[in-house]
PDB file of N, CA and C in Angstrom:
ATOM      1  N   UNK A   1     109.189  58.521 102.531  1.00  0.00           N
ATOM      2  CA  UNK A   1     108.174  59.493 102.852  1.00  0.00           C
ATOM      3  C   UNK A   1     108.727  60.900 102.704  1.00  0.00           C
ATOM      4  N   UNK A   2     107.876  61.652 102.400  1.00  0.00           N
ATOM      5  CA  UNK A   2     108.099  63.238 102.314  1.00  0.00           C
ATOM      6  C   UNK A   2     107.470  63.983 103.432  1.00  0.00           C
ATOM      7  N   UNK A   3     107.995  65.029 104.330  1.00  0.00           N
ATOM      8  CA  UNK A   3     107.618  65.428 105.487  1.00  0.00           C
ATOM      9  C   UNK A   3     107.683  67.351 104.496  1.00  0.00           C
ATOM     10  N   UNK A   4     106.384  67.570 104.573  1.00  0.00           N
ATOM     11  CA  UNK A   4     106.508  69.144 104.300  1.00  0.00           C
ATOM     12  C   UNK A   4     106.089  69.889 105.549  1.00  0.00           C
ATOM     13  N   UNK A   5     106.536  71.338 105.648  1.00  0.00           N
ATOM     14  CA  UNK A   5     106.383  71.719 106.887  1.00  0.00           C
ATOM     15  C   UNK A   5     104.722  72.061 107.253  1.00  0.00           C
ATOM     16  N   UNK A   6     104.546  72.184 108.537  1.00  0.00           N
ATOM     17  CA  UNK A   6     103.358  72.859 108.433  1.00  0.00           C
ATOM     18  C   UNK A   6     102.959  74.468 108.584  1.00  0.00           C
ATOM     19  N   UNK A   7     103.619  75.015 107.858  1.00  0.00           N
ATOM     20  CA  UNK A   7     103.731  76.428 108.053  1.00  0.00           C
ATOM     21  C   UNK A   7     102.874  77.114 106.654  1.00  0.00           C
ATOM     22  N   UNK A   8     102.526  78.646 107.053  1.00  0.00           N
ATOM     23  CA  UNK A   8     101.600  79.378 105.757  1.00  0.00           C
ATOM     24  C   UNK A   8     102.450  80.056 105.369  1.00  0.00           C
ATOM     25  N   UNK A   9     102.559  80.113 104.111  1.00  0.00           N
ATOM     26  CA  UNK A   9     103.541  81.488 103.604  1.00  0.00           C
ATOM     27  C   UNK A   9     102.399  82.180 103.150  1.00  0.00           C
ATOM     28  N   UNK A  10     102.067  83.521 103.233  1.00  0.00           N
ATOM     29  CA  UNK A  10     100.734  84.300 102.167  1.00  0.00           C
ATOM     30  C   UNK A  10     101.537  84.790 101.411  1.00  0.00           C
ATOM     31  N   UNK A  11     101.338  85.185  99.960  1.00  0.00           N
ATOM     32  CA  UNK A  11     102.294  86.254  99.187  1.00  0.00           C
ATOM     33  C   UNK A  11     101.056  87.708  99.469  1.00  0.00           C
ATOM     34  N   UNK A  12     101.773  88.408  99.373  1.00  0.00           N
ATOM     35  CA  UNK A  12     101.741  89.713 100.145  1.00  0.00           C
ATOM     36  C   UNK A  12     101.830  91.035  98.814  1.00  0.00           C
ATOM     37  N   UNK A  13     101.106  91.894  98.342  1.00  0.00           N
ATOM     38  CA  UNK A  13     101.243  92.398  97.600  1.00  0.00           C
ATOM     39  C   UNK A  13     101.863  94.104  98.379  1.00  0.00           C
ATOM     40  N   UNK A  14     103.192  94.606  98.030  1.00  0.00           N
ATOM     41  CA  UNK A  14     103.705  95.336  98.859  1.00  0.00           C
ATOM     42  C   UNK A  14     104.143  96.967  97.925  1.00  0.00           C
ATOM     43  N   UNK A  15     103.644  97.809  98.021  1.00  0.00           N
ATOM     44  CA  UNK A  15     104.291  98.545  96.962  1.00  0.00           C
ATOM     45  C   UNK A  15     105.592  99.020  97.588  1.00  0.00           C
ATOM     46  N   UNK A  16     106.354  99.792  96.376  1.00  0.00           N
ATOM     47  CA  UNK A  16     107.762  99.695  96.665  1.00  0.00           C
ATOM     48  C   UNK A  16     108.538  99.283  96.199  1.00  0.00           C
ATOM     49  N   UNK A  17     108.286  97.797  95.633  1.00  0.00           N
ATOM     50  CA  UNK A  17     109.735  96.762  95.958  1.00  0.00           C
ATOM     51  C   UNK A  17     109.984  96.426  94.453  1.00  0.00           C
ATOM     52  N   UNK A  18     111.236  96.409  95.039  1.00  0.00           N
ATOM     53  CA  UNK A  18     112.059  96.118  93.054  1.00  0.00           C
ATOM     54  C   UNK A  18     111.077  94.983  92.419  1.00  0.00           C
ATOM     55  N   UNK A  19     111.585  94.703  91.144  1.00  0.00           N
ATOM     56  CA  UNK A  19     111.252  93.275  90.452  1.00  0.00           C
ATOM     57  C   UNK A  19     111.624  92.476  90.993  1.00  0.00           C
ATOM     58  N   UNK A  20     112.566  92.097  91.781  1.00  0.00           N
ATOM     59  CA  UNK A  20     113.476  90.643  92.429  1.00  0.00           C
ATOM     60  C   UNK A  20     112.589  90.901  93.588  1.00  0.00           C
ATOM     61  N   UNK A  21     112.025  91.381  94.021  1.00  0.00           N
ATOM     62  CA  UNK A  21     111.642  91.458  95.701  1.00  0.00           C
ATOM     63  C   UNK A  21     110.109  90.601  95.790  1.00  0.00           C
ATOM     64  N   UNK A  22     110.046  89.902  96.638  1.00  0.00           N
ATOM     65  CA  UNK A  22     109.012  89.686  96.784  1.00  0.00           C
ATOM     66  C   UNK A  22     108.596  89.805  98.606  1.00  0.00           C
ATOM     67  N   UNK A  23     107.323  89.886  98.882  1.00  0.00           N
ATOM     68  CA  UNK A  23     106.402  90.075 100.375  1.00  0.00           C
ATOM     69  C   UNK A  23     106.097  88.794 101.040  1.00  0.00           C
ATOM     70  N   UNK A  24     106.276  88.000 101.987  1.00  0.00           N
ATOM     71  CA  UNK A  24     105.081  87.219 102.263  1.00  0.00           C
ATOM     72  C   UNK A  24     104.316  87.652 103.621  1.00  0.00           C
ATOM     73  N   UNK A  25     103.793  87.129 104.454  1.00  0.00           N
ATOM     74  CA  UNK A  25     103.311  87.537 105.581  1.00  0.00           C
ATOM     75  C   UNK A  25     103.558  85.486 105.993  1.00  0.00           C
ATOM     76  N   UNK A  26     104.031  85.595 107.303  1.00  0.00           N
ATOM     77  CA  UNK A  26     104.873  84.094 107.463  1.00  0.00           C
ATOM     78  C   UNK A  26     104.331  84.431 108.983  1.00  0.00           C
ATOM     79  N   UNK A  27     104.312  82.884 109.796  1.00  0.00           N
ATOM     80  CA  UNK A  27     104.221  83.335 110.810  1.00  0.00           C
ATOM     81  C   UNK A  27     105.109  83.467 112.495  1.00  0.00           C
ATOM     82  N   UNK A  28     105.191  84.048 113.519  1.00  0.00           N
ATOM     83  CA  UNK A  28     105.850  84.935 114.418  1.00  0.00           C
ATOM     84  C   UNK A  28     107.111  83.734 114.499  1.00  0.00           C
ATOM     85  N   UNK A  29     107.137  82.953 114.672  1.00  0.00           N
ATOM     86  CA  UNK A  29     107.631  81.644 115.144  1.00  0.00           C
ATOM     87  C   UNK A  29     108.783  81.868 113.603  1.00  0.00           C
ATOM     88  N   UNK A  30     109.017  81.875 112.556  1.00  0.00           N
ATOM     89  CA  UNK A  30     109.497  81.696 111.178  1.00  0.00           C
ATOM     90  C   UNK A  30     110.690  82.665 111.651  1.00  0.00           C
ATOM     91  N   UNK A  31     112.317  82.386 111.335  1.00  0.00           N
ATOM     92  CA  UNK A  31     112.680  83.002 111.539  1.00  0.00           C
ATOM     93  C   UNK A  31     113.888  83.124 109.891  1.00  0.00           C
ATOM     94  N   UNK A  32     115.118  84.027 109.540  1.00  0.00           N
ATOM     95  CA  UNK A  32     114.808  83.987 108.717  1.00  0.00           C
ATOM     96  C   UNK A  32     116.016  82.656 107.386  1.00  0.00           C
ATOM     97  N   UNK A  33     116.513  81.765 108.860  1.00  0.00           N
ATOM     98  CA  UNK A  33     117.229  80.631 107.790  1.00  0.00           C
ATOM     99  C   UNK A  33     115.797  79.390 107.707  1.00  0.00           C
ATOM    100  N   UNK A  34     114.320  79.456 108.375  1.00  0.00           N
ATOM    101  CA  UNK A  34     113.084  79.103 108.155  1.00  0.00           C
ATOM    102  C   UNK A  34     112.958  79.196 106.870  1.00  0.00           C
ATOM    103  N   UNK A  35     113.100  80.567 106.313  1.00  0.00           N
ATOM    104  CA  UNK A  35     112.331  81.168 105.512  1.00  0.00           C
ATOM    105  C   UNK A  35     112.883  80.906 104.234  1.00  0.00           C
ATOM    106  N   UNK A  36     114.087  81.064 104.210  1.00  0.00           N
ATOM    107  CA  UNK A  36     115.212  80.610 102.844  1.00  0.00           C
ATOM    108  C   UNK A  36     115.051  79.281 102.309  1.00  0.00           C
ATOM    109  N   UNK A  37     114.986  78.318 103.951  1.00  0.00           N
ATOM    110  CA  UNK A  37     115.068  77.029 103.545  1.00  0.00           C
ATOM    111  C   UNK A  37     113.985  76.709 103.075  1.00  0.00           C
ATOM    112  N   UNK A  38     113.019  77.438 103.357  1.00  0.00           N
ATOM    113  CA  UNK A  38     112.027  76.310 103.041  1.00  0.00           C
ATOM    114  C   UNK A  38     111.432  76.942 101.062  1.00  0.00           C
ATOM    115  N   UNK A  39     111.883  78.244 100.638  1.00  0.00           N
ATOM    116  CA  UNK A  39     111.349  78.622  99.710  1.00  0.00           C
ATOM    117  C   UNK A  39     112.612  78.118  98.812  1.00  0.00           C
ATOM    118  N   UNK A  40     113.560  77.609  99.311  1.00  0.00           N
ATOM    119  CA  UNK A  40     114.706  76.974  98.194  1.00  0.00           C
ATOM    120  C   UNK A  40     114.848  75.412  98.061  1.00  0.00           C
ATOM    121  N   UNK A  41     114.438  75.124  99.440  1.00  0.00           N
ATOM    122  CA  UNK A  41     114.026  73.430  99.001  1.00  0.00           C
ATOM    123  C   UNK A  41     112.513  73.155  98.532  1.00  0.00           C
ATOM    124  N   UNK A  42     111.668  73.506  98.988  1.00  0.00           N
ATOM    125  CA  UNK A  42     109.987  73.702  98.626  1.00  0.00           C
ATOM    126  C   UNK A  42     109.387  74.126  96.824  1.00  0.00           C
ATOM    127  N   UNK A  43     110.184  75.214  96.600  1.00  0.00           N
ATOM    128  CA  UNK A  43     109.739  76.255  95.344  1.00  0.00           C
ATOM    129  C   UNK A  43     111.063  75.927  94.306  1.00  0.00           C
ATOM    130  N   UNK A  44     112.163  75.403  94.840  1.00  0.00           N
ATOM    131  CA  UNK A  44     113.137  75.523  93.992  1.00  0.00           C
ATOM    132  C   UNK A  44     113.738  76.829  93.839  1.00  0.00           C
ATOM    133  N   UNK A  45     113.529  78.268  94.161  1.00  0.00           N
ATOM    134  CA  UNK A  45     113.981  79.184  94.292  1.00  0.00           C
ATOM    135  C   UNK A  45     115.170  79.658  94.903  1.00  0.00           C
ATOM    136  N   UNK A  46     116.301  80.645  93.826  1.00  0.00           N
ATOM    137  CA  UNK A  46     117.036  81.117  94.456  1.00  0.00           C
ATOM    138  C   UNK A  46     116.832  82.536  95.111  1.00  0.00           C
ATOM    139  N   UNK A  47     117.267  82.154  96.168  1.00  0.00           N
ATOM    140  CA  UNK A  47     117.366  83.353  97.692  1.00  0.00           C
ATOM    141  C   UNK A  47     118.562  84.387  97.663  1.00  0.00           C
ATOM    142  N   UNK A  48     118.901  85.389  97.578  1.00  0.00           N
ATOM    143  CA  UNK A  48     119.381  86.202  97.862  1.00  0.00           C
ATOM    144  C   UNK A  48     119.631  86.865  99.210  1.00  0.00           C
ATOM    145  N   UNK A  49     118.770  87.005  99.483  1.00  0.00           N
ATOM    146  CA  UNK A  49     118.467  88.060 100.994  1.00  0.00           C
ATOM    147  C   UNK A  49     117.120  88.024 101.867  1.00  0.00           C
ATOM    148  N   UNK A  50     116.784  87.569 102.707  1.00  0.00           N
ATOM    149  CA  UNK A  50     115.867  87.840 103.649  1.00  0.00           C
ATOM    150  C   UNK A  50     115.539  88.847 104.732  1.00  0.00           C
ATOM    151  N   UNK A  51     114.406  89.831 104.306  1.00  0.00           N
ATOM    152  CA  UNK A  51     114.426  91.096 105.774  1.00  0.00           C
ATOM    153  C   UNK A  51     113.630  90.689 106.011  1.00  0.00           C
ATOM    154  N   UNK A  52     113.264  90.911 108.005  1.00  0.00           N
ATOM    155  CA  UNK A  52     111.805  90.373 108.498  1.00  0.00           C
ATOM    156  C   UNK A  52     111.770  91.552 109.195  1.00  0.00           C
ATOM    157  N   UNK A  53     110.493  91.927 109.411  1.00  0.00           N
ATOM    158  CA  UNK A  53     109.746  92.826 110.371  1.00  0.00           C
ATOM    159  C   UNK A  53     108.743  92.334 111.218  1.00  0.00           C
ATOM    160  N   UNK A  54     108.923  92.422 112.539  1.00  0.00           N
ATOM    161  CA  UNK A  54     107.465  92.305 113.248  1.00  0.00           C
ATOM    162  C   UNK A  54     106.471  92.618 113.639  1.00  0.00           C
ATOM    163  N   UNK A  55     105.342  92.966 113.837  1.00  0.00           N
ATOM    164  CA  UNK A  55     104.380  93.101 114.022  1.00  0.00           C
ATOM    165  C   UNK A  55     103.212  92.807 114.872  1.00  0.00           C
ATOM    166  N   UNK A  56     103.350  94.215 115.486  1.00  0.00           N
ATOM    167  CA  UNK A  56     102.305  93.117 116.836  1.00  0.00           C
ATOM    168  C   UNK A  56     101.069  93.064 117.114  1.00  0.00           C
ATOM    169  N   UNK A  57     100.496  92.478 118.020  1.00  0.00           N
ATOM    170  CA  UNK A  57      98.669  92.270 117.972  1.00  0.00           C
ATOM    171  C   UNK A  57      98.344  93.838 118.323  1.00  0.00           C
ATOM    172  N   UNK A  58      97.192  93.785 117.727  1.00  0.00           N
ATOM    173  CA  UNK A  58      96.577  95.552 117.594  1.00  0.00           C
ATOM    174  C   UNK A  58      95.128  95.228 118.030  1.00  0.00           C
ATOM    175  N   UNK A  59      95.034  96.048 119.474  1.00  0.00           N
ATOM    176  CA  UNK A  59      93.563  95.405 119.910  1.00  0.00           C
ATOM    177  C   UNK A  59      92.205  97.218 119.501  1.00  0.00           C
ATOM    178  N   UNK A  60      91.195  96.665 119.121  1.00  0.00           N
ATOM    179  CA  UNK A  60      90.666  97.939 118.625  1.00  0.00           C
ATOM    180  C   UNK A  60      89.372  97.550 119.713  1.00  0.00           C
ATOM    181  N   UNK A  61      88.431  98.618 119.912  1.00  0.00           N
ATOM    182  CA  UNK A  61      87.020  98.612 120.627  1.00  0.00           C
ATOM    183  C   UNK A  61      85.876  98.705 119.311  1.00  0.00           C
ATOM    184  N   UNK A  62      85.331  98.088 119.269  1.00  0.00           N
ATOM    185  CA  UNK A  62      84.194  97.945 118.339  1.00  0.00           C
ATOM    186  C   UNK A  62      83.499  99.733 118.810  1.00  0.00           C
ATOM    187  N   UNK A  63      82.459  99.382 117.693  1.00  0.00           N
ATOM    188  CA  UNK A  63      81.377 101.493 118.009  1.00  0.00           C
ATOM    189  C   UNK A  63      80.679 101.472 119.052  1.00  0.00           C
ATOM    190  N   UNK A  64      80.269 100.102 119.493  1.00  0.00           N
ATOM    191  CA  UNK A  64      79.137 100.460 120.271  1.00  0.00           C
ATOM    192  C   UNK A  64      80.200 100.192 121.152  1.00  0.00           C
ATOM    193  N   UNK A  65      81.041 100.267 121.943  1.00  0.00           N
ATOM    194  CA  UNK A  65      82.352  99.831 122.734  1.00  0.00           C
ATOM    195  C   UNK A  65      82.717  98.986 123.888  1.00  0.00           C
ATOM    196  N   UNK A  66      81.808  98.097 123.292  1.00  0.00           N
ATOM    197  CA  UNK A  66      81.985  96.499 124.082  1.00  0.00           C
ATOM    198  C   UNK A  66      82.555  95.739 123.675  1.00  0.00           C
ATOM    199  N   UNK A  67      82.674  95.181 122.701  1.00  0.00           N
ATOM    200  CA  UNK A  67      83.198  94.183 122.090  1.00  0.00           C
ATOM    201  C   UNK A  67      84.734  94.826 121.842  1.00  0.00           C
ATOM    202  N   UNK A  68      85.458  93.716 122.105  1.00  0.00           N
ATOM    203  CA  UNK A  68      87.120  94.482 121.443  1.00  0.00           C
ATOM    204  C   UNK A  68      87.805  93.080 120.393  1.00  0.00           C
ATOM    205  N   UNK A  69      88.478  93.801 119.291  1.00  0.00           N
ATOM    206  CA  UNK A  69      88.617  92.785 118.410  1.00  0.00           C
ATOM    207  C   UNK A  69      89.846  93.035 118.905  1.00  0.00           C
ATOM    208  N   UNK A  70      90.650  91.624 118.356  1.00  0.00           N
ATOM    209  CA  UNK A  70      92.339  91.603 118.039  1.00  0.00           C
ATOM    210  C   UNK A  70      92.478  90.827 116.668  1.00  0.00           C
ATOM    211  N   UNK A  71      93.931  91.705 116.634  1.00  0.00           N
ATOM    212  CA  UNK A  71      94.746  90.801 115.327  1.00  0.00           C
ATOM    213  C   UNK A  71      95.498  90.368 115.982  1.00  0.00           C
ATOM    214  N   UNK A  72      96.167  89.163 115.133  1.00  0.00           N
ATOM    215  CA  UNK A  72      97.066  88.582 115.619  1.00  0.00           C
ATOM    216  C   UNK A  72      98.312  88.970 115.176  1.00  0.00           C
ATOM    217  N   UNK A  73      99.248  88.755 116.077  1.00  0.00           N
ATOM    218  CA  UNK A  73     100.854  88.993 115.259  1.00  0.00           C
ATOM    219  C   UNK A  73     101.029  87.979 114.186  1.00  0.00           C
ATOM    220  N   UNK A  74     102.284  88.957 113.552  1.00  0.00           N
ATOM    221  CA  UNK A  74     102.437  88.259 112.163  1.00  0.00           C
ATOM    222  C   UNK A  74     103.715  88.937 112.112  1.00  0.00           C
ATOM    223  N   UNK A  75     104.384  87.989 110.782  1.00  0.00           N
ATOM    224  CA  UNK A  75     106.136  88.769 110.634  1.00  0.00           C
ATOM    225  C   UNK A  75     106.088  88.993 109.287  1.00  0.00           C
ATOM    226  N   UNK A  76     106.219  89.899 108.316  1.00  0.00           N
ATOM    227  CA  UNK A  76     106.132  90.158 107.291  1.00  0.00           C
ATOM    228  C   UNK A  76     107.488  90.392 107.076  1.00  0.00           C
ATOM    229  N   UNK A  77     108.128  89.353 105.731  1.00  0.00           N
ATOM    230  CA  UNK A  77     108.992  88.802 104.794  1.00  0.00           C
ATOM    231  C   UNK A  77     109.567  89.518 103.610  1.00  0.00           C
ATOM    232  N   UNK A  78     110.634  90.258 103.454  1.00  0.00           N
ATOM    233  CA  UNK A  78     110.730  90.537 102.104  1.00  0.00           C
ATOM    234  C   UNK A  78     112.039  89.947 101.514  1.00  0.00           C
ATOM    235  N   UNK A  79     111.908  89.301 100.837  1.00  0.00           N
ATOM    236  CA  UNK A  79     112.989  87.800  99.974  1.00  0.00           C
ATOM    237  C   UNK A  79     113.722  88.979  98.494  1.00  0.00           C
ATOM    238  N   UNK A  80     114.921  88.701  98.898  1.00  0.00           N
ATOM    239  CA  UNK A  80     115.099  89.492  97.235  1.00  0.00           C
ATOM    240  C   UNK A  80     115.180  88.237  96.415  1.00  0.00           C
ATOM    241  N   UNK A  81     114.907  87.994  95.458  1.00  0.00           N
ATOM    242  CA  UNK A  81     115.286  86.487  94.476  1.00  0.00           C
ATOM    243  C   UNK A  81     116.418  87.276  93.521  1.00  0.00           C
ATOM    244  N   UNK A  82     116.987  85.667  93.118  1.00  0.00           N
ATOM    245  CA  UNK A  82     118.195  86.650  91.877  1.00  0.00           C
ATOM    246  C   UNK A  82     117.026  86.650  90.418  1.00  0.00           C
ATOM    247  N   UNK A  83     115.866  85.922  90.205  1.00  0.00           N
ATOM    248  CA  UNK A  83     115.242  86.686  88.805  1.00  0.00           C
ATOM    249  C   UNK A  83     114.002  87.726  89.459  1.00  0.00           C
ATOM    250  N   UNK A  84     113.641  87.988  88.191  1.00  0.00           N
ATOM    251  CA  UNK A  84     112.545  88.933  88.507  1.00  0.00           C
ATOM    252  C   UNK A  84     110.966  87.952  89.141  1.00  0.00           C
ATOM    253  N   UNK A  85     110.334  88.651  89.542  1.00  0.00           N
ATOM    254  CA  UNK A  85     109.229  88.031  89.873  1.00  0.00           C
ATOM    255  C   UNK A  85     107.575  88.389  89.460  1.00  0.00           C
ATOM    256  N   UNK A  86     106.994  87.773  88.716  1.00  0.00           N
ATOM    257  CA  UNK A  86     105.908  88.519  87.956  1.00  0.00           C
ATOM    258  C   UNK A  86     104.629  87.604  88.837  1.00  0.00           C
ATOM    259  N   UNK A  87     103.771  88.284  89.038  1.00  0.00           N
ATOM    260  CA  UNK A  87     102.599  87.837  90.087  1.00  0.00           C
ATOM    261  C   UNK A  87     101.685  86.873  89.080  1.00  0.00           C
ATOM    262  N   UNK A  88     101.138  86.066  89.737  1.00  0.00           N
ATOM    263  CA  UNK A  88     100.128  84.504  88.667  1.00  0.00           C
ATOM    264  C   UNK A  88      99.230  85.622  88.412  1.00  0.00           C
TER     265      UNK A  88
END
């Protein structure tokens, strides 16, 4: 049997970042030997470097100012790969 994780990677479109760099948005829990492992056993990809940033829930008041929305936290990923990376 094959056990894949149950985790989301999003790819993340980020300006800025070299050709080798890529974004994901991963979630709070992912930390970053998570993140290597799973895009080098999963994708076949070689890893270079992993930076994470966190990000926290951002609660806003709707106009008429009853209702209040939230986001949720999230950790946004930036992977250097050793090739370049061109978007599908």
């Amino acid at each position: 049997k094959v056990y894949l994780p149950n985790i989301v990677f999003k790819l993340v479109r980020a300006p800025n970042l070299q050709p080798n760099q890529v974004a994901f948005r991963v979630p709070p829990s992912c930390n970053k030997f998570d993140i290597h492992s799973y895009l080098t056993n999963i994708y076949g990809v070689n890893v270079q470097e992993v930076r994470t940033m966190n990000y926290a829930t951002v609660h806003k008041k709707a106009r008429n100012g009853k209702m209040e929305v939230q986001s949720s936290a999230y950790k946004k990923a930036i992977v250097t790969l050793d090739e370049t990376f061109h978007w599908p």
